[in-house]
N, C-alpha and C. Protein backbone atom coordinates (compact mmCIF):
# COMPACT_ATOMS: atom_id res chain seq x y z
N UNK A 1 23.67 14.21 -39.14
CA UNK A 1 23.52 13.83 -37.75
C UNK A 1 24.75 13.02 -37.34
N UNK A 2 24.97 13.29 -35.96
CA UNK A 2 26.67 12.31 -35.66
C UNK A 2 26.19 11.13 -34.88
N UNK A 3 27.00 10.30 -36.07
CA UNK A 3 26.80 8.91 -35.37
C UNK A 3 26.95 9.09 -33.97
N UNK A 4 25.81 7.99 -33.15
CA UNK A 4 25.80 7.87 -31.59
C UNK A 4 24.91 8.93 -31.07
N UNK A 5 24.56 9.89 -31.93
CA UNK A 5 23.55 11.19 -30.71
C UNK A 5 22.46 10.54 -30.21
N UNK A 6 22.19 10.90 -29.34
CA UNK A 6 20.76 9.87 -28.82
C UNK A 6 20.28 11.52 -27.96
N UNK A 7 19.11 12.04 -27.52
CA UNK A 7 17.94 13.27 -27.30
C UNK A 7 18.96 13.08 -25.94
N UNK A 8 18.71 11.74 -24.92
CA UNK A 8 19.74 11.94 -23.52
C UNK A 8 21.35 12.66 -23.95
N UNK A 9 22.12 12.31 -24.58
CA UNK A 9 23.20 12.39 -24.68
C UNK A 9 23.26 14.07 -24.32
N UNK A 10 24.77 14.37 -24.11
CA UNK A 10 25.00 15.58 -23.43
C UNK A 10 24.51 15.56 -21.79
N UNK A 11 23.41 14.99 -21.40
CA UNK A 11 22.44 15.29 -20.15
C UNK A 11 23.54 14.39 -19.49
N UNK A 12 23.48 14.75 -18.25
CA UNK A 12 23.95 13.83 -17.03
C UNK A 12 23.13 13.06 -16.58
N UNK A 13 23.43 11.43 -16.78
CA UNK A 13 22.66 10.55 -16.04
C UNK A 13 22.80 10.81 -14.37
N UNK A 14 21.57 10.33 -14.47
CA UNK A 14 21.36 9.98 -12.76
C UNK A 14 22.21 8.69 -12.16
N UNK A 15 22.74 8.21 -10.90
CA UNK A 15 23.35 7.20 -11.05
C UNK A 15 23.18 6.95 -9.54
N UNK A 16 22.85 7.98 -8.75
CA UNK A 16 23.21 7.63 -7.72
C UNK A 16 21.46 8.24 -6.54
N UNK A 17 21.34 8.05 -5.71
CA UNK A 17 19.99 8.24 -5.43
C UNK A 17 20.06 9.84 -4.83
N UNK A 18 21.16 9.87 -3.96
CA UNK A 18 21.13 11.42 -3.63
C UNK A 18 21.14 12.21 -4.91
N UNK A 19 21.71 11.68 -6.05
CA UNK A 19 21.26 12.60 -7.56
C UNK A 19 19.95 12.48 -7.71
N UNK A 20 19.41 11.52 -7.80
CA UNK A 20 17.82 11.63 -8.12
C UNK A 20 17.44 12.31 -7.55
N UNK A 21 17.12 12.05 -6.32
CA UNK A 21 16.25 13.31 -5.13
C UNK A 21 16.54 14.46 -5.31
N UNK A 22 17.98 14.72 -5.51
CA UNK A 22 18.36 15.83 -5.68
C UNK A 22 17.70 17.00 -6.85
N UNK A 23 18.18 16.37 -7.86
CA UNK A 23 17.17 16.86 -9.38
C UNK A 23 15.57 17.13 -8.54
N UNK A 24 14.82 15.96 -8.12
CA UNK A 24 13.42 15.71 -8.11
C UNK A 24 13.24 16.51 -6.83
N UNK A 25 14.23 17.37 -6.12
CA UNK A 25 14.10 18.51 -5.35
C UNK A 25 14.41 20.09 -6.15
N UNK A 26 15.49 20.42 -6.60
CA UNK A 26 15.10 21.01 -7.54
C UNK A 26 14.59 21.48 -8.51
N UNK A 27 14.22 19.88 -9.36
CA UNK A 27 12.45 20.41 -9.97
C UNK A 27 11.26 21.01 -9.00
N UNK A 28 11.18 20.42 -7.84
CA UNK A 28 10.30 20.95 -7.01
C UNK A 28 10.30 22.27 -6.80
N UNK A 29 11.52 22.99 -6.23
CA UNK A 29 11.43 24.22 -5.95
C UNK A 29 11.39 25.14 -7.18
N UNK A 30 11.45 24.52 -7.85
CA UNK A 30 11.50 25.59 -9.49
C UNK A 30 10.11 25.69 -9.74
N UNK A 31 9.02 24.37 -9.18
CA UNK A 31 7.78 24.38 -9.67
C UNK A 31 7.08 25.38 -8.42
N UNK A 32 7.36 25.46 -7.03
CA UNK A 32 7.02 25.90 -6.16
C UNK A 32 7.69 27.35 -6.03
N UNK A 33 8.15 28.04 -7.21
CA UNK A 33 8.66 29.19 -7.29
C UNK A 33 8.25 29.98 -8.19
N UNK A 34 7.46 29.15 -9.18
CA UNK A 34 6.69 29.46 -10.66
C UNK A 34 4.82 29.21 -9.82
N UNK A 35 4.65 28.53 -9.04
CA UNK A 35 3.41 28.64 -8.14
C UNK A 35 3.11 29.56 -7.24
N UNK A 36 4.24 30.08 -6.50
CA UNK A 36 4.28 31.38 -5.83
C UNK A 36 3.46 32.51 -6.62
N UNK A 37 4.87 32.52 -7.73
CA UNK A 37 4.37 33.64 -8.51
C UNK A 37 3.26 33.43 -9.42
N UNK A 38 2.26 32.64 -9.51
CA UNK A 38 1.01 32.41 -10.56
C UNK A 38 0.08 32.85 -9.32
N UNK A 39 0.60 32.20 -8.19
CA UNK A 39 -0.50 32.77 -7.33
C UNK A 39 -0.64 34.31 -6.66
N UNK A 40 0.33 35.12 -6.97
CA UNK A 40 0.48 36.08 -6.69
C UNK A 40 0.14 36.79 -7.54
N UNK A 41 -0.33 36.54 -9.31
CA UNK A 41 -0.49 37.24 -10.37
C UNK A 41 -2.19 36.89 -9.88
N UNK A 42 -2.49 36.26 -9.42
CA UNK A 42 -4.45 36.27 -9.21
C UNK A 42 -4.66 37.04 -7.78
N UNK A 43 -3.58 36.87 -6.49
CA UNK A 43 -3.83 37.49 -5.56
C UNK A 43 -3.78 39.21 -5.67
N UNK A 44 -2.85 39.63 -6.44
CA UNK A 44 -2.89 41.22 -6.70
C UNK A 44 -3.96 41.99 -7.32
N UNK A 45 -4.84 41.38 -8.33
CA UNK A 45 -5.72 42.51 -8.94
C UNK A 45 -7.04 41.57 -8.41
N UNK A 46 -7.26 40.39 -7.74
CA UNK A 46 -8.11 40.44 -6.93
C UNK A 46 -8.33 40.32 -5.40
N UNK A 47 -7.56 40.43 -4.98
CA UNK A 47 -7.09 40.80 -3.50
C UNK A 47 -7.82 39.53 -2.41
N UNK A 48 -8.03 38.46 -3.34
CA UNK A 48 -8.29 37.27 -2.31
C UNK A 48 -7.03 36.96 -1.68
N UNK A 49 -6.85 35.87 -1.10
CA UNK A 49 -5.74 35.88 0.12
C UNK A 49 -4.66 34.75 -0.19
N UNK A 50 -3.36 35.16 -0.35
CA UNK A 50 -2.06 34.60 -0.72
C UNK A 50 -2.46 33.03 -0.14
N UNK A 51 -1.60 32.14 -0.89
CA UNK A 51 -1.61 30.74 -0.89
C UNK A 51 -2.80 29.92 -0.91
N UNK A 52 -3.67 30.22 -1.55
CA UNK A 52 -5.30 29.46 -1.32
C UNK A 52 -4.82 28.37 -2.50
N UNK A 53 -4.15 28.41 -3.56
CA UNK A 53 -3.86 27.74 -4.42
C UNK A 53 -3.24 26.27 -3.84
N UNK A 54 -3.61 25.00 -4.46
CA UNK A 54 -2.95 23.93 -4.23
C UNK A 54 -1.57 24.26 -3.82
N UNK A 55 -0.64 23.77 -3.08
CA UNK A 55 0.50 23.37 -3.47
C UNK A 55 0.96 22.06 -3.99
N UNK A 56 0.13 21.37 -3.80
CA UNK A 56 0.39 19.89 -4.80
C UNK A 56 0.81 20.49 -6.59
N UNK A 57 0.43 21.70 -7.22
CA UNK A 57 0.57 21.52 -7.92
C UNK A 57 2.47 21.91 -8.14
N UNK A 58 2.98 21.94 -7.08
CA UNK A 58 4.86 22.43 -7.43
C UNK A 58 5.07 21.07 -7.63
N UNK A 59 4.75 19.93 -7.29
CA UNK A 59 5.31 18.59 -7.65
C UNK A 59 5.56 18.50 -8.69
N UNK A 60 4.40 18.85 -9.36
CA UNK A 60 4.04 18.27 -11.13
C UNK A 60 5.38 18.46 -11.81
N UNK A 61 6.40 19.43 -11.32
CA UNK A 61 7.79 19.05 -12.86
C UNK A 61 8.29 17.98 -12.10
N UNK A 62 8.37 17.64 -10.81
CA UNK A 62 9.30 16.18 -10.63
C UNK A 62 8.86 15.12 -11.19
N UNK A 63 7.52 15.06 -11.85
CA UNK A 63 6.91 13.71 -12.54
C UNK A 63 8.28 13.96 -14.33
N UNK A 64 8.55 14.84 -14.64
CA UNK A 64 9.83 15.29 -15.52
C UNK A 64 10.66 14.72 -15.26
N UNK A 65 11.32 13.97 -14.01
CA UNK A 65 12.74 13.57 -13.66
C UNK A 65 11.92 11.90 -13.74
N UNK A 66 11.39 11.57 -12.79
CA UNK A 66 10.67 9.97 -12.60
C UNK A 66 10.34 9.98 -14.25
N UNK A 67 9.78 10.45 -15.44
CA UNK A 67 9.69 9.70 -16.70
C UNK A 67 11.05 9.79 -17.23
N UNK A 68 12.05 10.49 -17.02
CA UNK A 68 13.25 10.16 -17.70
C UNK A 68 13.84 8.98 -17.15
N UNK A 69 13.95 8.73 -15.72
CA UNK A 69 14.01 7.55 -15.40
C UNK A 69 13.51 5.98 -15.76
N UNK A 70 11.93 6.20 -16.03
CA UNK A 70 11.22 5.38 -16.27
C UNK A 70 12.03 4.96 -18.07
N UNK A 71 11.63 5.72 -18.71
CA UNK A 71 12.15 5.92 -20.17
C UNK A 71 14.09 5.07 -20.45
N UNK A 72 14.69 5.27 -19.05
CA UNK A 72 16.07 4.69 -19.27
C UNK A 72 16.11 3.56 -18.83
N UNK A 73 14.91 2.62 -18.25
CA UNK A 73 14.91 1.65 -18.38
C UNK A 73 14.00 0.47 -18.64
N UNK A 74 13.86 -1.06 -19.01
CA UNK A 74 13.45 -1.62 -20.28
C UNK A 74 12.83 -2.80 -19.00
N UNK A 75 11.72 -3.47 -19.56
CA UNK A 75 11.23 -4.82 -18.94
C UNK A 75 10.23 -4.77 -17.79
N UNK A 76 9.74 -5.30 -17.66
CA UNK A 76 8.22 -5.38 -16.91
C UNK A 76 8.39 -4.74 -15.48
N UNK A 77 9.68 -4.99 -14.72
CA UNK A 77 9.71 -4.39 -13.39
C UNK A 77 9.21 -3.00 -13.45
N UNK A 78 9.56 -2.15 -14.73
CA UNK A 78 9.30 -0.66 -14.34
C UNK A 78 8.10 -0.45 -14.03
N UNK A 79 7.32 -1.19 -14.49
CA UNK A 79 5.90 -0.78 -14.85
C UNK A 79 5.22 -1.23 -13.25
N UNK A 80 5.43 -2.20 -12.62
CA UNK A 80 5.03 -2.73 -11.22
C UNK A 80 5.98 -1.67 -10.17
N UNK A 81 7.39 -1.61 -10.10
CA UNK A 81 7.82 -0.71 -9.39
C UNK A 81 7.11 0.92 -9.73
N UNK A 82 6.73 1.41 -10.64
CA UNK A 82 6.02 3.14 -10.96
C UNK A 82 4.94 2.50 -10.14
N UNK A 83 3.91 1.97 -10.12
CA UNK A 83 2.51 1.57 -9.33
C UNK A 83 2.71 1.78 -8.11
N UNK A 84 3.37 0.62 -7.50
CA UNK A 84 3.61 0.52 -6.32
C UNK A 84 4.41 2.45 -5.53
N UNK A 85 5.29 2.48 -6.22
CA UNK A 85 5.32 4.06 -5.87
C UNK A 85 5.03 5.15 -5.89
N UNK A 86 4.35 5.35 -6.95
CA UNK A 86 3.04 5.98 -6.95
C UNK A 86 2.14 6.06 -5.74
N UNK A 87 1.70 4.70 -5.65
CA UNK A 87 0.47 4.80 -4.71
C UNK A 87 0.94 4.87 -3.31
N UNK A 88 2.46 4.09 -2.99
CA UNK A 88 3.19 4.47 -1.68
C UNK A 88 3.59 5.88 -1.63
N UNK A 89 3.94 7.14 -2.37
CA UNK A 89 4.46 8.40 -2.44
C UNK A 89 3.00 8.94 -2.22
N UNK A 90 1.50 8.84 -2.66
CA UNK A 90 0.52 9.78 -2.89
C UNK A 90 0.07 9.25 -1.15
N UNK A 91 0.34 7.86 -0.95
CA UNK A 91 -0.36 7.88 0.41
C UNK A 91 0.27 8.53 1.79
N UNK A 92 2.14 8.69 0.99
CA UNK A 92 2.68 9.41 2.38
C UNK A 92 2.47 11.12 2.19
N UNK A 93 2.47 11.55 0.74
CA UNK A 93 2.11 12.89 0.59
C UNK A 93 0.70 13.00 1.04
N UNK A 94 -0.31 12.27 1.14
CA UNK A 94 -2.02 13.09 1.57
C UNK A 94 -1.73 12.43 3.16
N UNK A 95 -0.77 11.65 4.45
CA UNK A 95 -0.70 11.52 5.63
C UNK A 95 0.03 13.07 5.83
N UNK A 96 1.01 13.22 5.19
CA UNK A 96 1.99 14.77 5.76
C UNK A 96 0.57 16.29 5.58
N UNK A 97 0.07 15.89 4.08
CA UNK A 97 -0.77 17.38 4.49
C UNK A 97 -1.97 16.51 5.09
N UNK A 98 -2.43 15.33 5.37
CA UNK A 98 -3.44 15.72 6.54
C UNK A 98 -3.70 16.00 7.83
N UNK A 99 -2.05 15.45 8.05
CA UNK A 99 -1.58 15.85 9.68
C UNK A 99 -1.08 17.33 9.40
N UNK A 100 -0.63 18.19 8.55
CA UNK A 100 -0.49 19.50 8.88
C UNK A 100 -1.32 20.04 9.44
N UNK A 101 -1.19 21.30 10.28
CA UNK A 101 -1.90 22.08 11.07
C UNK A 101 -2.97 22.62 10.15
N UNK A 102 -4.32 22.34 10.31
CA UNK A 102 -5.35 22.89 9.47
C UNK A 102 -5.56 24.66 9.60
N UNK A 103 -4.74 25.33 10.19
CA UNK A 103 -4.27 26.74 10.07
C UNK A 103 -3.73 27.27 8.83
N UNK A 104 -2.26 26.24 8.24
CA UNK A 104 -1.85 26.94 7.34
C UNK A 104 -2.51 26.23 5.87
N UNK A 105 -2.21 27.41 5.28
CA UNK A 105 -2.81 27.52 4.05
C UNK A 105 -2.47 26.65 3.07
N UNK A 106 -3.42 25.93 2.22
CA UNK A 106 -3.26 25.39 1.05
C UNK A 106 -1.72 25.00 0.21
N UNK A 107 -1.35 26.01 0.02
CA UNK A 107 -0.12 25.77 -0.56
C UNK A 107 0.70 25.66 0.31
N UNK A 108 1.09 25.42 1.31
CA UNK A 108 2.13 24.80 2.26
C UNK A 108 1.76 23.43 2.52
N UNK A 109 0.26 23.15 3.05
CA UNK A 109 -0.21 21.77 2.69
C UNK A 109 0.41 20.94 1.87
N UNK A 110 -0.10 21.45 0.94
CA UNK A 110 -0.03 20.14 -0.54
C UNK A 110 1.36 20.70 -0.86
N UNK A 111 2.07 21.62 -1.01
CA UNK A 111 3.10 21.61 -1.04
C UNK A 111 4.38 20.40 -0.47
N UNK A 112 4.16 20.54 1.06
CA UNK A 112 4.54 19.40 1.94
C UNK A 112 4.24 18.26 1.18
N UNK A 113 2.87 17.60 1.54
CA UNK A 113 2.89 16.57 0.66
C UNK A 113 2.85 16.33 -0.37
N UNK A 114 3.32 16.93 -1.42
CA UNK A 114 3.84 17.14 -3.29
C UNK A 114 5.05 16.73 -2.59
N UNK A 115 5.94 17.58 -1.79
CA UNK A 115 7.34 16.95 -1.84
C UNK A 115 7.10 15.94 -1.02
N UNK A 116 6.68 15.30 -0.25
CA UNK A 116 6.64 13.81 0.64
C UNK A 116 6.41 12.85 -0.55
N UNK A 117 5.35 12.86 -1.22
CA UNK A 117 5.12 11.96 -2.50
C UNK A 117 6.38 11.80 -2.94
N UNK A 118 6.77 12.90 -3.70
CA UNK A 118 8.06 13.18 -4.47
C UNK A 118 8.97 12.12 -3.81
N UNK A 119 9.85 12.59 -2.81
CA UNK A 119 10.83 11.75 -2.22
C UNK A 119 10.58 10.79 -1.78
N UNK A 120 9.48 10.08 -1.31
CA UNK A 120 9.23 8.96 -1.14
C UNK A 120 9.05 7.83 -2.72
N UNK A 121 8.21 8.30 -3.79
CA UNK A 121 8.87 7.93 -4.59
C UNK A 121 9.63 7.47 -5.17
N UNK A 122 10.65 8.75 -5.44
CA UNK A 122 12.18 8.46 -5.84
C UNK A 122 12.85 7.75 -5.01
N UNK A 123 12.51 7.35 -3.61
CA UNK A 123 13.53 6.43 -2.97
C UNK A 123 13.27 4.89 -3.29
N UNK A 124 11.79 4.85 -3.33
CA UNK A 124 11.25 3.35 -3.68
C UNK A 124 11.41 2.80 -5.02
N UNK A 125 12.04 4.10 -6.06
CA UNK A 125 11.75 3.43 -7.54
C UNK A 125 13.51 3.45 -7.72
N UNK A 126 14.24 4.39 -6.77
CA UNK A 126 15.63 3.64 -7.08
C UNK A 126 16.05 3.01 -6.33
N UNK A 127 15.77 2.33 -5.53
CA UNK A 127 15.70 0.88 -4.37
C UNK A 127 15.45 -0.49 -5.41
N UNK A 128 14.41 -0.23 -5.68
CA UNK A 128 13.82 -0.94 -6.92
C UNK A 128 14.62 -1.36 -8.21
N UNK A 129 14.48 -0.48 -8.55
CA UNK A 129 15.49 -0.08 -10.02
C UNK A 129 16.38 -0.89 -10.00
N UNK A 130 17.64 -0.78 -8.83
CA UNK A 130 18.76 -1.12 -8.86
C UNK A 130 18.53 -2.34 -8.39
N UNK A 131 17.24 -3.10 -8.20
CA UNK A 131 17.11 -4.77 -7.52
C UNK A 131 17.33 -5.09 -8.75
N UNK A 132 15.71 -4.79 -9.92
CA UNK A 132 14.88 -5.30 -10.58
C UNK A 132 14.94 -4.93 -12.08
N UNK A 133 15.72 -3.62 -11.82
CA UNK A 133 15.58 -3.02 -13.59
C UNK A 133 16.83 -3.06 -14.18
N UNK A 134 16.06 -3.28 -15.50
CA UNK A 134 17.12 -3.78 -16.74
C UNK A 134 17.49 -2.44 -17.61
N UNK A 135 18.91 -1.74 -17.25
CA UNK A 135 18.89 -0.75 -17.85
C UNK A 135 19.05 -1.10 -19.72
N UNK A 136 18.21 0.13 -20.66
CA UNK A 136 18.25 -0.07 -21.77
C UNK A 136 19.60 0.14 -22.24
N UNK A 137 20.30 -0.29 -23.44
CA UNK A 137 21.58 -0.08 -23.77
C UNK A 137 21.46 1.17 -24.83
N UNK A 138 22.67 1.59 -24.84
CA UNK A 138 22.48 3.03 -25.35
C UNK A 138 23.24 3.08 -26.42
């Protein structure tokens, strides 16, 4: 093994917030592109009706970018800043899909608010971060 490898190494840190979002938007659409198509593998051989499926569930790989974050840094702030954004990201993601038009379907819903959570999130935990958190040394 070579002295210094660490599992991050090679990866590009995050450093800057338009990088975060950025990643934690691209995880999104990768998850909301792999949801498309899961929901389209149940809509074809039973012919119920496209998008009935959550879209909250395309969020779920950006919780992938927020624990690598969480993981790169050390001391009690992380743990009060993840709470607090958490519960500020889930309350602006369930205001965006409850004000959506109760017309469109499920997965545009929660979709919307999967990504409202998402970016609201990531803005509050690297606002935070950069007050309060003690990055780990590497």
């Amino acid at each position: 093994m070579a002295r210094g490898t660490s599992p991050q190494e090679g990866r590009p840190r995050v450093e800057t917030l338009g990088q975060l979002l950025g990643t934690a938007l691209a995880y999104f659409v990768m998850g909301a592109v792999v949801l498309v198509v899961i929901d389209l593998v149940f809509v074809l051989p039973t012919g119920r009706t496209f998008g009935r499926t959550s879209g909250w569930i395309a969020a779920l790989p950006t919780v992938w970018v927020y624990t690598e974050q969480f993981r790169r840094y050390a001391g009690a702030a992380r743990w009060g800043l993840m709470l607090v954004g958490v519960l500020l990201g889930l309350a602006a993601g369930f205001a965006v899909a409850i004000i959506a038009p109760t017309a469109w379907p499920p997965m545009l819903t929660g979709g919307l608010g999967g990504l409202a959570a998402a970016l609201v999130y990531g803005s509050l935990w690297f606002a935070g971060i950069k007050a309060f958190g003690e990055e780990r040394p590497t």
